[in-house]
Every structure is written in C-alpha cells, then in structure tokens.
Protein backbone atom coordinates (compact mmCIF):
# COMPACT_ATOMS: atom_id res chain seq x y z
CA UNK A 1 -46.52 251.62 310.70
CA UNK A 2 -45.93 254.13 307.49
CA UNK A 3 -48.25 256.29 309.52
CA UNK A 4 -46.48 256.26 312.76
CA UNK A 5 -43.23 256.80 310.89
CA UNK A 6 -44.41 260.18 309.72
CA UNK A 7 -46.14 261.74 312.96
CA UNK A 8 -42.97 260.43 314.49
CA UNK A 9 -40.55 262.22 311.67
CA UNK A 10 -42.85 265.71 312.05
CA UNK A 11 -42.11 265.45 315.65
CA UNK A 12 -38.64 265.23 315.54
CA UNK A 13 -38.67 267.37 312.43
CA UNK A 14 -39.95 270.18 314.21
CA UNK A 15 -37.84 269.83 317.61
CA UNK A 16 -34.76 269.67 315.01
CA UNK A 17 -36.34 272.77 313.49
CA UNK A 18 -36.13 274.74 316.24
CA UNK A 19 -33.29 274.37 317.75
CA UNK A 20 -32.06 275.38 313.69
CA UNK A 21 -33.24 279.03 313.98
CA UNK A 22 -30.71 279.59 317.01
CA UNK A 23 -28.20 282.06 315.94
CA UNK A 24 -25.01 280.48 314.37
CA UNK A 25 -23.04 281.80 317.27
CA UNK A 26 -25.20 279.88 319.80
CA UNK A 27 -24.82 276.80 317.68
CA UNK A 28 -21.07 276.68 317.52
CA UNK A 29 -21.23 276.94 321.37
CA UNK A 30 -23.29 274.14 321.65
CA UNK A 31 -21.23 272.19 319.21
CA UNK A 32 -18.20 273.27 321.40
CA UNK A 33 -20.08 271.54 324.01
CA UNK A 34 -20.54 268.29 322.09
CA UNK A 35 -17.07 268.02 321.24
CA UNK A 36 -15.95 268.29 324.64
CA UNK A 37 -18.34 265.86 326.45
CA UNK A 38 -19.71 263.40 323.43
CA UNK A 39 -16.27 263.09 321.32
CA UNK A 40 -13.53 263.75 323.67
CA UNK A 41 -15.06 262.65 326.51
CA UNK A 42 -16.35 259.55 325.73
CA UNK A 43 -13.84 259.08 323.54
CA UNK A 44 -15.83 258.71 320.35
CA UNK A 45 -13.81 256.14 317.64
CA UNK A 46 -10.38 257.88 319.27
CA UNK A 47 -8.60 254.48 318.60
CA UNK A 48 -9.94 254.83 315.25
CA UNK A 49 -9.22 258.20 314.71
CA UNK A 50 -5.75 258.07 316.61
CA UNK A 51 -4.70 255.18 314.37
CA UNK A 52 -5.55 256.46 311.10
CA UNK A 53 -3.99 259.64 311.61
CA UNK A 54 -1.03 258.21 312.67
CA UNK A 55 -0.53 255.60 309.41
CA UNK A 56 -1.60 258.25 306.76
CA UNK A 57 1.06 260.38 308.70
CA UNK A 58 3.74 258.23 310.21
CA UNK A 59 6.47 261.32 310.07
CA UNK A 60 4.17 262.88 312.71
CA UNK A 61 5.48 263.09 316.04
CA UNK A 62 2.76 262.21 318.46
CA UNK A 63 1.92 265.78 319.47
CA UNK A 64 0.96 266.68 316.32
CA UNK A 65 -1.16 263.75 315.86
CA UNK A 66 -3.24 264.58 319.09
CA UNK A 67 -3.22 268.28 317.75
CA UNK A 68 -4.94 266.80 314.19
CA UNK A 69 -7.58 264.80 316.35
CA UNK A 70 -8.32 267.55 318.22
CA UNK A 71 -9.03 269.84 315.53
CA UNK A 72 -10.66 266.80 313.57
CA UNK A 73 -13.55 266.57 316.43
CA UNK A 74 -13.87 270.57 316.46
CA UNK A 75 -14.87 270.20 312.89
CA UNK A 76 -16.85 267.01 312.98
CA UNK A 77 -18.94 269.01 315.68
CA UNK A 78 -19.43 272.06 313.83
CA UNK A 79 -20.42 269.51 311.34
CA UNK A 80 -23.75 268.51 313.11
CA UNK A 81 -24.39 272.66 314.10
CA UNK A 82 -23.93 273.35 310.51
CA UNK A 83 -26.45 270.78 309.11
CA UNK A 84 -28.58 271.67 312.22
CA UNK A 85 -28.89 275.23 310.57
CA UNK A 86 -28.98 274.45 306.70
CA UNK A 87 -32.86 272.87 308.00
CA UNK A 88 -34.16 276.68 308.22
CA UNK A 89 -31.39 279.01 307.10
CA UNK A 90 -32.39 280.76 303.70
CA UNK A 91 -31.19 279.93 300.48
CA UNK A 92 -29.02 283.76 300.48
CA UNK A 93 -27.69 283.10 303.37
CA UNK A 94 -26.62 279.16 302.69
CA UNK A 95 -25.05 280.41 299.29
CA UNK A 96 -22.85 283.17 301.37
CA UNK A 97 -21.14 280.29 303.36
CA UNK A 98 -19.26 278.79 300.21
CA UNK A 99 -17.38 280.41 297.70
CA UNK A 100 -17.22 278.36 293.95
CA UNK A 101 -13.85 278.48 291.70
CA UNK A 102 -13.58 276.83 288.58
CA UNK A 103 -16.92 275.81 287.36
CA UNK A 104 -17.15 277.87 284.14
CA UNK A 105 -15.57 274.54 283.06
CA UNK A 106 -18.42 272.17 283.89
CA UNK A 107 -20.73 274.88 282.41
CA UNK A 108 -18.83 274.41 279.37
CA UNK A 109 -19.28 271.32 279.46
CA UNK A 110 -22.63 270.75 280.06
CA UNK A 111 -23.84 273.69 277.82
CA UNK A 112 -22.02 271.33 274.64
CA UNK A 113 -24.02 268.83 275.75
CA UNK A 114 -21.21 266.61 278.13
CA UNK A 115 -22.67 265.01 281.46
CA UNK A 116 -19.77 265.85 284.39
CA UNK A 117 -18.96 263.79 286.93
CA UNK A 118 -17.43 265.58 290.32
CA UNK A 119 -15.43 263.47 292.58
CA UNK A 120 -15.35 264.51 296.04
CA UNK A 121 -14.21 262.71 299.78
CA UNK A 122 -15.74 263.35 303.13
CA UNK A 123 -13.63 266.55 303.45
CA UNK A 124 -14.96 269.68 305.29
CA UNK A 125 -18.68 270.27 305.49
CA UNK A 126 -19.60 268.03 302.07
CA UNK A 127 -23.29 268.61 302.61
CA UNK A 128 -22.54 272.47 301.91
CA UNK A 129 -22.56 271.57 298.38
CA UNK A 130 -26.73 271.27 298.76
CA UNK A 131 -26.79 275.07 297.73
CA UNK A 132 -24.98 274.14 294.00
CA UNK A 133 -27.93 275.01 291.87
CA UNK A 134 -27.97 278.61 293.38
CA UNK A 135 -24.22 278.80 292.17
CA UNK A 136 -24.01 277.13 288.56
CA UNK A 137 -26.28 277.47 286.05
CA UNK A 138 -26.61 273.51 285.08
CA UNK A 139 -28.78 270.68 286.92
CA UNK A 140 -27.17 269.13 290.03
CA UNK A 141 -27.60 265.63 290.88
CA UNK A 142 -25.83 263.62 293.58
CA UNK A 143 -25.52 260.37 294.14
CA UNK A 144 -26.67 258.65 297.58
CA UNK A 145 -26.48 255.62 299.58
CA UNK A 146 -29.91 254.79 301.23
CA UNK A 147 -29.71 255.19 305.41
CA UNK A 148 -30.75 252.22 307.16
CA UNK A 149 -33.09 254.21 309.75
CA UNK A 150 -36.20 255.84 308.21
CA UNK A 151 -36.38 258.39 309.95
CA UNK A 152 -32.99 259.79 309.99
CA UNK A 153 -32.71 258.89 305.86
CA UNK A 154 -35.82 260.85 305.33
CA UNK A 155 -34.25 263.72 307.02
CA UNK A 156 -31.38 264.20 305.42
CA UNK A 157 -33.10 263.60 301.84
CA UNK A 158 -34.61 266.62 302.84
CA UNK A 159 -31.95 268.54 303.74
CA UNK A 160 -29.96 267.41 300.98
CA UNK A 161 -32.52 268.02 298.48
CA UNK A 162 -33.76 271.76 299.91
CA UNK A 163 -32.41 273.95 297.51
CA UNK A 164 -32.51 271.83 294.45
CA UNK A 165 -30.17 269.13 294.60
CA UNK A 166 -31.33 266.21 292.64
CA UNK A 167 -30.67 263.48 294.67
CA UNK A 168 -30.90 259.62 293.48
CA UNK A 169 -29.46 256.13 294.57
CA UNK A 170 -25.75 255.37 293.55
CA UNK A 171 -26.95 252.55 291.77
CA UNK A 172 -29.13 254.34 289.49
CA UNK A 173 -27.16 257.11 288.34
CA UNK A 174 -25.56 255.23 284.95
CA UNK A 175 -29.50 254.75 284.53
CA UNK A 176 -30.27 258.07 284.70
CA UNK A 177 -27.36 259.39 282.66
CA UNK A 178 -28.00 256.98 279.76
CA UNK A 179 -31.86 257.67 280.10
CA UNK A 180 -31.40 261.52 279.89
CA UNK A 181 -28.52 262.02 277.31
CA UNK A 182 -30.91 264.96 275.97
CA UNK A 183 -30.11 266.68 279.37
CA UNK A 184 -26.46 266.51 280.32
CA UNK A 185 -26.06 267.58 284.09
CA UNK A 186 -23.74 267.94 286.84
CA UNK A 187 -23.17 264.14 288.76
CA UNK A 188 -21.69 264.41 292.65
CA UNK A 189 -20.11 261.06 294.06
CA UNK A 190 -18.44 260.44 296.97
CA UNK A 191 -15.99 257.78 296.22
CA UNK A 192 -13.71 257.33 299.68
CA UNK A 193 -15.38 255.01 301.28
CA UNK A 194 -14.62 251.28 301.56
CA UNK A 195 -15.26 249.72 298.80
CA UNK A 196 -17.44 246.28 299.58
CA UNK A 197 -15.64 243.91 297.76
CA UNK A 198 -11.87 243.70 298.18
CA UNK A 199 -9.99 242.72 294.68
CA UNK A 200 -6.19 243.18 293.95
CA UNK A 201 -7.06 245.28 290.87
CA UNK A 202 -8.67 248.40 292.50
CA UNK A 203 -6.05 248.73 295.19
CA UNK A 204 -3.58 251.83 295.13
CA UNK A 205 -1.31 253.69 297.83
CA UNK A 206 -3.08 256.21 299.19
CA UNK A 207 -2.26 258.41 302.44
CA UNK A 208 0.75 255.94 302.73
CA UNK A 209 -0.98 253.12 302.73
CA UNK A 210 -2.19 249.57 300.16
CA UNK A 211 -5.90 251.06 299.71
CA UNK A 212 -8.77 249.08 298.37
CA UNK A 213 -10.46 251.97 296.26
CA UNK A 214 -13.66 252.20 295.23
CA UNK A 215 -13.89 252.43 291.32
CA UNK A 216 -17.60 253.50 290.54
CA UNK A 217 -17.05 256.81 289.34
CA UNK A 218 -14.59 255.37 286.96
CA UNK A 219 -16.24 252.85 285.60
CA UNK A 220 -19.58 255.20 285.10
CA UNK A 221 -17.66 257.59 283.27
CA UNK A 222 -16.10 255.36 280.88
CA UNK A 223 -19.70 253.64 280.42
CA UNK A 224 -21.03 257.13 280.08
CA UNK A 225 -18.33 259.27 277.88
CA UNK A 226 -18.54 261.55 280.90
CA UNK A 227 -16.24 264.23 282.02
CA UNK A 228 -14.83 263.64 285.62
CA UNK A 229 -13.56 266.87 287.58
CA UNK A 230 -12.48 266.92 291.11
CA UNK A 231 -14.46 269.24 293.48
CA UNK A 232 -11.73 270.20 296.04
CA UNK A 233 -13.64 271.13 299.40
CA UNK A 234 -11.94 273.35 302.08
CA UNK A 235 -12.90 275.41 305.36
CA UNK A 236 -11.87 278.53 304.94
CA UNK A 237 -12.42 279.38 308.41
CA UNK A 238 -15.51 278.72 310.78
CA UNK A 239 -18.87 278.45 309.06
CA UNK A 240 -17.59 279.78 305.50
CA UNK A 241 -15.90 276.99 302.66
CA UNK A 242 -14.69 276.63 299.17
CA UNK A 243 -15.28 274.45 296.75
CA UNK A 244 -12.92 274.16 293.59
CA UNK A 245 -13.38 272.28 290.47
CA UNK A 246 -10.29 270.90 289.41
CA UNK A 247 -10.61 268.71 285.80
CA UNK A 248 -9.36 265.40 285.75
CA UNK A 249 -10.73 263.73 282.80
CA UNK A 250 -12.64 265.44 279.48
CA UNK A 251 -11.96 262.14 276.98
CA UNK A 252 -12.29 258.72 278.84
CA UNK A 253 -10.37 257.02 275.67
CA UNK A 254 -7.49 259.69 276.39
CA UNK A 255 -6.59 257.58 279.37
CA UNK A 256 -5.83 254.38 280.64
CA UNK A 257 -7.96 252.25 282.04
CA UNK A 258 -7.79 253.21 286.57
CA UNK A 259 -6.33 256.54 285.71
CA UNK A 260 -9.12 258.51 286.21
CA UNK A 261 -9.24 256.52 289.88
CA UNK A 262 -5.68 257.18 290.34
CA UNK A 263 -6.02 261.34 289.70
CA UNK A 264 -8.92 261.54 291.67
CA UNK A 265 -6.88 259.75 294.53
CA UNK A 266 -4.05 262.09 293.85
CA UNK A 267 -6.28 265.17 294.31
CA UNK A 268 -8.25 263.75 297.32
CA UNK A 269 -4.92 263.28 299.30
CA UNK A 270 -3.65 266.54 298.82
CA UNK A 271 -7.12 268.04 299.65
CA UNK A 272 -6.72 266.37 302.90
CA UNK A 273 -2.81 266.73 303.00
CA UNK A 274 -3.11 270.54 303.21
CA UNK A 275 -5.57 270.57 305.87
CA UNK A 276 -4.81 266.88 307.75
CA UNK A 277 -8.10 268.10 310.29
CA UNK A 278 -10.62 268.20 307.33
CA UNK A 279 -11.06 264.71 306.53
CA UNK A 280 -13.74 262.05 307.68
CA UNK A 281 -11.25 259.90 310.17
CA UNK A 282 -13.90 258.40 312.14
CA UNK A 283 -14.38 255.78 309.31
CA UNK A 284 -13.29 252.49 309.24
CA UNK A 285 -11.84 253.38 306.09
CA UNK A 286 -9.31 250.02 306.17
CA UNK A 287 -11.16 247.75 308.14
CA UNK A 288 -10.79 245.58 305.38
C-alpha cells in the first residue's frame, strides 16, 4: 500500500506541478473561476460564512456583510492559486511576494540565546510565511497538525517545508524546545482554531463573542521561558503580503497567568478587524 501511495502522490505531484508553472496572471483567472462556480455557486459553507460574519460584526448592515463574503471567497481562491505556484516558483521570487517589519526583535532575541514563539491566525495567505528563513537570519520552525489524507498531508509538508521551514507536530514542539536549549529558534503556531476540549477557564470575548480559546502557545511559553510575539499577516494587494512582528511577551513571570492568550487575542482581532475579508471564516470556529 506504502508503495501505491507514492506512485499515486508523484502522479498527482506532477499534474499539480504543472499546472504551477502557469503564469501568476493565468492562475488568478482560474482562481476567479473557482470562486465563481465552486464557492459562490455551490454555495461553499455560505451559512457558515454568512453567520460568522454577521456575529463578529453585528453593527453591519447586511450589505456589507455580503460585500465581506464576497471578498472573503476572492481571497480564499487566490489562496489555492497561490499555494498552486509556491510548488515551482523560485525561492527570489517567493521572497518578493512578502515584505517583513519588525523582526530585528526576534533576532535579538534569539542571537541572546531566547527561543520566540510567533502567534499567528488563519489571516491572509499564512502559508507565505514558508519563505521565513530567506528573510531572518535565525532557524524557523512551525508547528503542524498531521492531515488525515496521505496524500494531501505529504503535499503540503512539502510545500511547507521547501525553502527551509522546519516543520514538526504541535505536540512535539515543548519537546523540541527543551531538547535544543543550545539552539534557540524561531516557533510559528497557529492558535485560532477550536480548541478540543471546552473548559470555562480558557474562554474570552473575542470578535464579540464567549470564545473557547485555545491556550497552547501560552502554556508552552511559560513551560519554556519563551518570548511570544505576534506575527500580524496582511494582503497588501493581490499576490504581495506583509508580515509584522509585534512583541507581546519577553518575561513569562512579568505577566499573569492567560495574559499572554488574552494579547495575542487582542492583536488577532484587530488583524482581522482592519481587513474583515482576510480571515479564515469557513471554519466552524464556534461549533462548540
């Protein structure tokens, strides 16, 4: 079966391939093309989408509701193109697409020998961040939750890991901090998703609603002595981002216990707050 898996994954490897050497331009169009027929359409998660829109924004009058869904697919599309294209694109030419701000102070960090921890959310094109090495001069490792197809999990390991991304399961990154303290690096977690178990202590307004947040990144820093920075993600315009590191946290015992969780939360609504379309609202982010 291992065997099958892989002459299956070359195949659709290489059909995935190339279609990535298209020109950006034909992409976008073909994204364009997705978003009309697959997401509006069919009317991919709109309930979903509609709904969650409309409770992080309730001062929204309808119209501008359907306008942030609308520009929400339009991104979520040119999501897929751009991931499409970071398969065979070159390493100068992935590195041109983002501009970095701020992260002389996780060099700082890590050069006195600090591990940092960067918060991010589902915001813009997060796998953009793959070309990180190329842009600071400290090790880059990111935290991942395992896909349940194969096929599709090996892919985007690959993708994710192309230009140097070290990339390791979620549950083994306190492991690897505490087994390489000799080696303090640069830690990527995103931390918006549902949490899996619901308590009363880890749940905060957020996006004007009683939130159930997820406090991993928290808790690892603290068990860590890590520093925790926010890594604000925005689209600048089509195809080109920004990626700002915003501190949070340099002394865990400066701060109470679920502020770090509540800062991060703070940043990650205005992130989405100043551009509403940006966000991941497909997700069932309270189904719980």
């Amino acid at each position: 079966m291992k065997h099958i898996n892989n002459i299956t994954y070359r195949i659709i490897f290489s059909v995935i391939y190339l279609f990535s050497t298209l020109p950006m331009n034909l992409l976008y169009k073909i994204s364009n093309f997705i978003c009309i027929v697959f997401f509006r359409l069919s009317g991919y998660r709109e309930g979903v989408t509609v709904q969650n829109i409309s409770r992080a924004f309730p001062n929204k009058k309808y119209n501008e509701i359907q306008s942030i869904e609308k520009e929400f697919y339009r991104n979520f599309a040119d999501l897929f193109a751009e991931v499409v294209k970071s398969i065979s694109i070159s390493s100068k030419k992935q590195n041109s697409k983002l501009d970095v701000k701020g992260f002389e102070f996780v060099e700082k960090q890590v050069y006195n020998g600090r591990n940092v921890i960067a918060c991010l959310g589902h915001c813009a094109n997060w796998e953009i961040l793959n070309c990180l090495p190329f842009r600071v001069n400290v090790d880059v490792y990111s935290g991942y939750k395992r896909i349940k197809g194969p096929i599709i999990n090996k892919l985007m390991f690959d993708i994710r890991s192309r230009f140097g991304v070290h990339l390791i399961e979620s549950k083994s990154v306190a492991r690897q901090i505490l087994s390489n303290k000799d080696k303090p690096s640069l830690y990527l977690l995103i931390a918006d998703q549902c949490p899996s178990n619901i308590k009363t202590d880890n749940q905060m307004t957020f996006l004007n609603q009683k939130t159930s947040i997820f406090l991993g990144p928290e808790k690892l820093a603290r068990a860590t002595d890590s520093v925790v920075v926010y890594i604000n993600l925005t689209r600048k315009q089509r195809g080109h981002f920004e990626a700002e590191c915003q501190p949070i946290c340099e002394n865990t015992s400066d701060i109470q216990y679920l502020g770090i969780t509540e800062k991060y939360i703070k940043h990650l609504e205005q992130n989405i707050q100043k551009d509403p379309s940006c966000w991941l609202w497909t997700h069932r982010r309270w189904k719980r």
